[in-house]
C-alpha atoms as a PDB file:
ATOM      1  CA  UNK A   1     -24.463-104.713 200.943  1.00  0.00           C
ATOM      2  CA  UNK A   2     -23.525-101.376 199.726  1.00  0.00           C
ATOM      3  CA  UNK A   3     -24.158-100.255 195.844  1.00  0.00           C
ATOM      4  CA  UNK A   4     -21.723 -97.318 195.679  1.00  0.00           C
ATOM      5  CA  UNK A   5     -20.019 -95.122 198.074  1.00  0.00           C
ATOM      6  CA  UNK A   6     -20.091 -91.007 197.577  1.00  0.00           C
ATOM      7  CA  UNK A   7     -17.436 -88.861 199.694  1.00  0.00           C
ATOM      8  CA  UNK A   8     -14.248 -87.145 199.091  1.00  0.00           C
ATOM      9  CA  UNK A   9     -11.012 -88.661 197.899  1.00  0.00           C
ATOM     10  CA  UNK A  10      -8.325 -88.452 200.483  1.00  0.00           C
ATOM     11  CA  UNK A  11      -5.837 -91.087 199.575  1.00  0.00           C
ATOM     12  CA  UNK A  12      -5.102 -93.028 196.029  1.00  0.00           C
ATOM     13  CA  UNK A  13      -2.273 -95.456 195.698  1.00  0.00           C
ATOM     14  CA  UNK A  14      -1.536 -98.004 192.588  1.00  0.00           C
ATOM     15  CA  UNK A  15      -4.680 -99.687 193.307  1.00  0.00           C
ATOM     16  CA  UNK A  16      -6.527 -98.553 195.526  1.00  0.00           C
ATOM     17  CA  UNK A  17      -8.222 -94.936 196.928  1.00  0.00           C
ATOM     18  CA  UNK A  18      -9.459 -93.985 200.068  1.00  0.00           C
ATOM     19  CA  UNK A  19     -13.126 -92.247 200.394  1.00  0.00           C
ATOM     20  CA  UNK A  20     -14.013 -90.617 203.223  1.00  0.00           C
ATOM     21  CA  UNK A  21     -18.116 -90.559 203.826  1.00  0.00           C
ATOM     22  CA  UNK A  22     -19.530 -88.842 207.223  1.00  0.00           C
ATOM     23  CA  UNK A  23     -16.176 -88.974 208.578  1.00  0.00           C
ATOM     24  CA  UNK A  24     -15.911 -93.061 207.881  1.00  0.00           C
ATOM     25  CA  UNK A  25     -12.375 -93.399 204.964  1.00  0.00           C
ATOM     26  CA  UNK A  26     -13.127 -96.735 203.242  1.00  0.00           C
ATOM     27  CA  UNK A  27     -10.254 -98.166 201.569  1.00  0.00           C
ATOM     28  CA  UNK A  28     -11.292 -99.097 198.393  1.00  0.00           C
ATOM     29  CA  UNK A  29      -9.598-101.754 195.878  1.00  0.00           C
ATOM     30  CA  UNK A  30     -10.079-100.169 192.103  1.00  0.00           C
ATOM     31  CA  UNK A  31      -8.685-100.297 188.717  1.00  0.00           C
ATOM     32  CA  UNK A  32      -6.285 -97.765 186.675  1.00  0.00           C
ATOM     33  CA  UNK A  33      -9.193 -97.181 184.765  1.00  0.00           C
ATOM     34  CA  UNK A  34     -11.258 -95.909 187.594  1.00  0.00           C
ATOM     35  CA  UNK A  35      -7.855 -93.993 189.533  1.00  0.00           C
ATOM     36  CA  UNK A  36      -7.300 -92.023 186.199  1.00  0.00           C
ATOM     37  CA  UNK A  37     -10.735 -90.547 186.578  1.00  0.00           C
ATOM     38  CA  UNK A  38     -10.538 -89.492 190.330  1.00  0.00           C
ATOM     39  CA  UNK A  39      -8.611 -87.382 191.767  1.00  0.00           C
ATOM     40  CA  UNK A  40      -7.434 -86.222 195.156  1.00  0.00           C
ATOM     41  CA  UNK A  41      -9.869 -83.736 197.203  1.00  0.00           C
ATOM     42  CA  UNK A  42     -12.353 -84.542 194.918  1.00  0.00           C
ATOM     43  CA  UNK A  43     -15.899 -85.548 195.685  1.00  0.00           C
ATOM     44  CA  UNK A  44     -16.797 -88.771 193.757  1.00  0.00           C
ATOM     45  CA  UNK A  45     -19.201 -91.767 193.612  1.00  0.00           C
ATOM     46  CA  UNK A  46     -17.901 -95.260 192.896  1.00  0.00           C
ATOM     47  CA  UNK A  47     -20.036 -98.307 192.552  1.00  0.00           C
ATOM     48  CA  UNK A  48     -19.415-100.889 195.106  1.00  0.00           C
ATOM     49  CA  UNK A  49     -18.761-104.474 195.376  1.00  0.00           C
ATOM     50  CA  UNK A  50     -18.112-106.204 198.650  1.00  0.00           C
ATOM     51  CA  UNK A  51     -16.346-109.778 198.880  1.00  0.00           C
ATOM     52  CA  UNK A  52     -16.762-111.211 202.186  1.00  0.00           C
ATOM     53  CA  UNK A  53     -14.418-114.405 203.394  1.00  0.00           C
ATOM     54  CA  UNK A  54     -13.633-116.000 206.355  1.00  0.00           C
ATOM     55  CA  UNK A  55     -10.650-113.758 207.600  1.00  0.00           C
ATOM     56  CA  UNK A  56     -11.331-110.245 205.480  1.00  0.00           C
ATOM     57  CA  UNK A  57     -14.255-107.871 204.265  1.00  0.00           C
ATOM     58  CA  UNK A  58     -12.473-105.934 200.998  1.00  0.00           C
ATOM     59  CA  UNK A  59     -14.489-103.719 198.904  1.00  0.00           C
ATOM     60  CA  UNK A  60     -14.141-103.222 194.805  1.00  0.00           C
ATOM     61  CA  UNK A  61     -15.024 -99.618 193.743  1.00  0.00           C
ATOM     62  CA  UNK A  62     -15.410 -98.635 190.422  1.00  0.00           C
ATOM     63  CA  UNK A  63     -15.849 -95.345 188.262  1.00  0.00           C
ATOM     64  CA  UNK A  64     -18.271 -97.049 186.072  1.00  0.00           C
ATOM     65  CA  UNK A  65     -21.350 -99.308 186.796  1.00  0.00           C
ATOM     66  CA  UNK A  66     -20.070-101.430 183.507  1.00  0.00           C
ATOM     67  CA  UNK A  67     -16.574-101.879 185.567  1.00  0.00           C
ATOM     68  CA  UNK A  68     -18.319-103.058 188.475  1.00  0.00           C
ATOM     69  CA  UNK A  69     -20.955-105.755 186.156  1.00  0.00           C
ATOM     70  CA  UNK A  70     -17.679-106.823 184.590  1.00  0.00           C
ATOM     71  CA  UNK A  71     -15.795-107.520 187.709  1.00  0.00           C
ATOM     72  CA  UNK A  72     -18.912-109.523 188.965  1.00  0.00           C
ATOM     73  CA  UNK A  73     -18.718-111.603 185.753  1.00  0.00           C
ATOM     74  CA  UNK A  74     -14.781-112.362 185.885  1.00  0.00           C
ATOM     75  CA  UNK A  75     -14.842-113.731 189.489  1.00  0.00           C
ATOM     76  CA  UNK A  76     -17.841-115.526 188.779  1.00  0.00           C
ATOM     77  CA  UNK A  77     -15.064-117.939 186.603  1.00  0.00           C
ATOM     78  CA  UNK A  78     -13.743-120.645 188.851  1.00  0.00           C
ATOM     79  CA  UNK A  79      -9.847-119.457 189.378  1.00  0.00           C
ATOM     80  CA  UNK A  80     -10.398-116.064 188.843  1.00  0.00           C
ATOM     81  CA  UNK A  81     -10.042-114.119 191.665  1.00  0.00           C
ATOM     82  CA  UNK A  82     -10.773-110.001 192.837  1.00  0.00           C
ATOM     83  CA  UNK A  83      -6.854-109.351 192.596  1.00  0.00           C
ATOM     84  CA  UNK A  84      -6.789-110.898 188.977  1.00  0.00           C
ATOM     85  CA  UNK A  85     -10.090-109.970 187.901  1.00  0.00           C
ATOM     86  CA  UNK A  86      -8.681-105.937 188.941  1.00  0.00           C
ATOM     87  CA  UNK A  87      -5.582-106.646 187.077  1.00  0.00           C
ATOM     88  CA  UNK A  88      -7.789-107.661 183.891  1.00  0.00           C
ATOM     89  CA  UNK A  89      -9.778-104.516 184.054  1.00  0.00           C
ATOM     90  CA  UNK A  90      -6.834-102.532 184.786  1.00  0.00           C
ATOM     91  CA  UNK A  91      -5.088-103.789 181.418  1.00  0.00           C
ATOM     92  CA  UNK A  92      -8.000-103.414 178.986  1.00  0.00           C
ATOM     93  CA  UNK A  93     -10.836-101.649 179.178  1.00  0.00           C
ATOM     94  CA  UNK A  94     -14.365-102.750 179.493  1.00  0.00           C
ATOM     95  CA  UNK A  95     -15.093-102.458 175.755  1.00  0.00           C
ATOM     96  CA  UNK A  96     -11.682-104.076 174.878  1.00  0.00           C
ATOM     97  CA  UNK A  97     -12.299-106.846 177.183  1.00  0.00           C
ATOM     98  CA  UNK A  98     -16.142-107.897 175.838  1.00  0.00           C
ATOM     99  CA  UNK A  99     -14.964-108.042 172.195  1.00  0.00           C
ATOM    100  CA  UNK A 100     -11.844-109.911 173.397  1.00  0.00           C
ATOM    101  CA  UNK A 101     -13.956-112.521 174.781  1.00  0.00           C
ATOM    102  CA  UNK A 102     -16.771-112.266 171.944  1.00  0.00           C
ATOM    103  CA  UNK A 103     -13.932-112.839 169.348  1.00  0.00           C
ATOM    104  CA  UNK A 104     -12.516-115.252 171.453  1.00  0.00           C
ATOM    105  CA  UNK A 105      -9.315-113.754 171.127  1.00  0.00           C
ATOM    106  CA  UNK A 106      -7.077-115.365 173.943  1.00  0.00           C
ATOM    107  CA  UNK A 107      -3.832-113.084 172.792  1.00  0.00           C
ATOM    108  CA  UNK A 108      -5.444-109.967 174.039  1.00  0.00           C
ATOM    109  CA  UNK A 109      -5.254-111.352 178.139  1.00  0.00           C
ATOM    110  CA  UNK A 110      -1.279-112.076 177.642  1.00  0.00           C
ATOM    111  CA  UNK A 111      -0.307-108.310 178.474  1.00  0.00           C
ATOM    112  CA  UNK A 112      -2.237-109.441 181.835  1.00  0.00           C
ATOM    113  CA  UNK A 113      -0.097-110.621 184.213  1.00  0.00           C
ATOM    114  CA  UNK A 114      -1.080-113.759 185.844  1.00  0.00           C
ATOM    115  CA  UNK A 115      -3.649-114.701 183.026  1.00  0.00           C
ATOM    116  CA  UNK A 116      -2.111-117.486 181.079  1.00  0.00           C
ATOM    117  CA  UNK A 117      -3.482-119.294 178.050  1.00  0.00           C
ATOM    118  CA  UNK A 118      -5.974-121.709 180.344  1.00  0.00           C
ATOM    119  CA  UNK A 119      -7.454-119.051 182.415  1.00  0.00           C
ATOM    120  CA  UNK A 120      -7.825-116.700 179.139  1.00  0.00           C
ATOM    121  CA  UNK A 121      -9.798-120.302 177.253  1.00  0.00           C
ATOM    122  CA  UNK A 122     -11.419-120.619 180.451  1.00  0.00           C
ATOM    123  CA  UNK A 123     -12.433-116.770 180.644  1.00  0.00           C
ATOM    124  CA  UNK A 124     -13.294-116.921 176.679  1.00  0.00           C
ATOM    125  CA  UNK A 125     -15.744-120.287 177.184  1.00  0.00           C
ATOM    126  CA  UNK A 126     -17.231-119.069 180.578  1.00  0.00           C
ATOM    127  CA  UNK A 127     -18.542-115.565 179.773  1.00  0.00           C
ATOM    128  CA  UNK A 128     -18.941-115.683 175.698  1.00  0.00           C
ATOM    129  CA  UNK A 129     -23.124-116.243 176.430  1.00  0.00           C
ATOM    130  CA  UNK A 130     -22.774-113.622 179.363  1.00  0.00           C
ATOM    131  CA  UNK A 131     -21.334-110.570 177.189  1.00  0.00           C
ATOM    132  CA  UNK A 132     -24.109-108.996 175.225  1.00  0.00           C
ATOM    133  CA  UNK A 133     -22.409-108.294 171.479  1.00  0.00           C
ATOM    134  CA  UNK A 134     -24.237-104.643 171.604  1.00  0.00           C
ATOM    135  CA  UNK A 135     -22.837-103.785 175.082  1.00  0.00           C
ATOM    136  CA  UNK A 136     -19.441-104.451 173.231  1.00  0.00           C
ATOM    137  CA  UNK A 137     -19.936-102.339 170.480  1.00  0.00           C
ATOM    138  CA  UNK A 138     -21.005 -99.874 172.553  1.00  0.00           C
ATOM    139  CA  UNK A 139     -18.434 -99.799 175.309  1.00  0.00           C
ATOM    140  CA  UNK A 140     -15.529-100.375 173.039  1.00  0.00           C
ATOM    141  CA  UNK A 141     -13.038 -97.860 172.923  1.00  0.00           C
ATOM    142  CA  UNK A 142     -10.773 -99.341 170.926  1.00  0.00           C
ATOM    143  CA  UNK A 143      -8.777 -96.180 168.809  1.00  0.00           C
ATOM    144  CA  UNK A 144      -8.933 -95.528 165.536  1.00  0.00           C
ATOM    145  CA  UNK A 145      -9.744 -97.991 163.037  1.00  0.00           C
ATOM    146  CA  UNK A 146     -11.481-100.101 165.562  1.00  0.00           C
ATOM    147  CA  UNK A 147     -10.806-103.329 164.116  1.00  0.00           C
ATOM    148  CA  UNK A 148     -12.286-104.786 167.409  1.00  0.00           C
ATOM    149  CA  UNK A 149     -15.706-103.003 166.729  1.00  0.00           C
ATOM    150  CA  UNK A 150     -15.632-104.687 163.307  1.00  0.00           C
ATOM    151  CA  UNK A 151     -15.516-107.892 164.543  1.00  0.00           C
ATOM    152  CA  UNK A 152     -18.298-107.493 167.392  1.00  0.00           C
ATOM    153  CA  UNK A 153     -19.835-106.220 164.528  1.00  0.00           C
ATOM    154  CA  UNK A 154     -19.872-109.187 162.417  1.00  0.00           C
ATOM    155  CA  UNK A 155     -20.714-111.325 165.156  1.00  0.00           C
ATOM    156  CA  UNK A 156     -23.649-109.257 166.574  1.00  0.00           C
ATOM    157  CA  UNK A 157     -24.885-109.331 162.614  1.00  0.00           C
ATOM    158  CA  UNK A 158     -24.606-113.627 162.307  1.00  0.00           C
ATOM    159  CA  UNK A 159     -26.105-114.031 165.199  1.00  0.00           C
ATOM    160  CA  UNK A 160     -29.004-111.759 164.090  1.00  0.00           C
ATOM    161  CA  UNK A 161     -29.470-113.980 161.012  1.00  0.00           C
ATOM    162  CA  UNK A 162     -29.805-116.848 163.265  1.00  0.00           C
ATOM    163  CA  UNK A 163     -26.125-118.220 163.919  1.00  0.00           C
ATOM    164  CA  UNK A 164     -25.453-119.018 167.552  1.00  0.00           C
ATOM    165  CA  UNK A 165     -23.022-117.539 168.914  1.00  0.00           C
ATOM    166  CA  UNK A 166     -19.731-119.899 169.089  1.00  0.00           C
ATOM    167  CA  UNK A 167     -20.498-120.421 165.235  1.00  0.00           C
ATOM    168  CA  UNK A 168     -20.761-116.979 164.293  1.00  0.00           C
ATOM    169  CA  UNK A 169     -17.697-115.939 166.509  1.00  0.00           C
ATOM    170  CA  UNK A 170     -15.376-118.846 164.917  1.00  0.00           C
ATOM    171  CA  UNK A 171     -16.034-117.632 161.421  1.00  0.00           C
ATOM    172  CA  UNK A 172     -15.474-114.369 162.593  1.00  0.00           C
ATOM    173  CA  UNK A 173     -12.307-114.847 163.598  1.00  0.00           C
ATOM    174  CA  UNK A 174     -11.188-117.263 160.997  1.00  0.00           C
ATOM    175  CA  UNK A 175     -11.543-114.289 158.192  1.00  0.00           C
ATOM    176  CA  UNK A 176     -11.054-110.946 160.566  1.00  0.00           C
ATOM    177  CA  UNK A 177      -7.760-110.569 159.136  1.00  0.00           C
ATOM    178  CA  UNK A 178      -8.294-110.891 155.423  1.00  0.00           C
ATOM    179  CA  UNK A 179     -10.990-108.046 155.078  1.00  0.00           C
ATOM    180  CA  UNK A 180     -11.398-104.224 156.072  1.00  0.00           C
ATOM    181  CA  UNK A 181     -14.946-103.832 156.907  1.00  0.00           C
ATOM    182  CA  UNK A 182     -17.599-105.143 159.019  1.00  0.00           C
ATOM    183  CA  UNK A 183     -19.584-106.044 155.730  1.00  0.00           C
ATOM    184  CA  UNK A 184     -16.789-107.499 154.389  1.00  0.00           C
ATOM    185  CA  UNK A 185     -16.173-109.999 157.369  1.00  0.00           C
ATOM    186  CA  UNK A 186     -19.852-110.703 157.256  1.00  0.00           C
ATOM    187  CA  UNK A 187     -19.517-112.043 153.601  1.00  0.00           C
ATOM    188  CA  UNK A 188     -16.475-113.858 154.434  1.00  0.00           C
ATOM    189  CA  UNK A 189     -17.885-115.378 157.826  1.00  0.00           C
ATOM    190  CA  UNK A 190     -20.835-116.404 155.678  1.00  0.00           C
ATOM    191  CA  UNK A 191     -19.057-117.942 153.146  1.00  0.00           C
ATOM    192  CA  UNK A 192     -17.265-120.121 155.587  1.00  0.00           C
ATOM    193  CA  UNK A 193     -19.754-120.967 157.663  1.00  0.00           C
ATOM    194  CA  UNK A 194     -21.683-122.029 154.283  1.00  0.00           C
ATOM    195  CA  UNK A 195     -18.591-123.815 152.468  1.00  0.00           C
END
């Protein structure tokens, strides 16, 4: 129903901002990502989603078209809803979040709060074949040292030589922690996917 919204910022609250467009304000549910890039009096354009139930029409705006695919994909798992799905994407970032699910590392949702270990297996098993490896690399902004990127890394390269994914992520994460580079993983992945 409507792709993205353009008008002034008049309002901004923990999670939410109001836009005003052709003198319509649309209250708009959004991420600390997205509310540390806008500001107040500002002109901006946020990329919409609408969720439409039986009692309520609330609209999802994001600063980033990747926020917004995200968001689609994490209520798309059964018991994840908008309010946790913002709360994920208000925690980690979209780069932080792909790898975390590509390296099916369930320790990086526990700084979310209400994501507990079932929902983050649940999250891990429902979007691994959904999250493209590259997009991860790409989007990660993981600081310095970017152990993160290392790993998408090493799975991106198994799965090039043929591994599916679930393989190539398990040996991934079986040997991140006992090597310092991508190649290095790679060997070690290989090695234990082989032995």
């Amino acid at each position: 129903m409507y792709d993205y919204i353009k008008g002034e910022v008049i309002e901004t609250g923990k999670d939410y901002a109001v836009v005003e467009t052709h003198g319509v304000g649309y209250f708009i549910n959004t991420t600390a990502h997205t509310l540390a890039k806008i500001n107040q009096g500002e002109t901006v354009k946020l990329c919409c989603q609408i969720i439409v139930r039986e009692d309520s029409h609330t609209l999802y705006g994001f600063a980033l078209p990747e926020e917004k695919s995200m968001f689609v994909k994490l209520i798309s798992v059964s018991g994840v809803g908008p309010k946790v799905a913002l709360a994920i994407l208000s925690a980690m970032s979209v780069g932080e979040l792909a790898t975390a699910i590509i390296t099916s590392d369930e320790g990086a949702f526990q700084k979310v709060s209400g994501v507990g270990k079932k929902t983050a297996a649940r999250l891990i098993i429902d979007l691994a074949e959904k999250i493209d490896t590259s997009e991860a690399i790409k989007m990660s902004d993981v600081a310095a040292g970017g152990s993160a990127d290392k790993e998408a890394e090493a799975v991106a390269a198994l799965v090039s030589l043929g591994y599916n994914r679930s393989e190539a992520v398990r040996a991934v994460s079986s040997v991140k922690n006992l090597a310092d580079t991508a190649e290095d993983i790679i060997l070690m992945a290989l090695k234990r996917i082989g032995g």
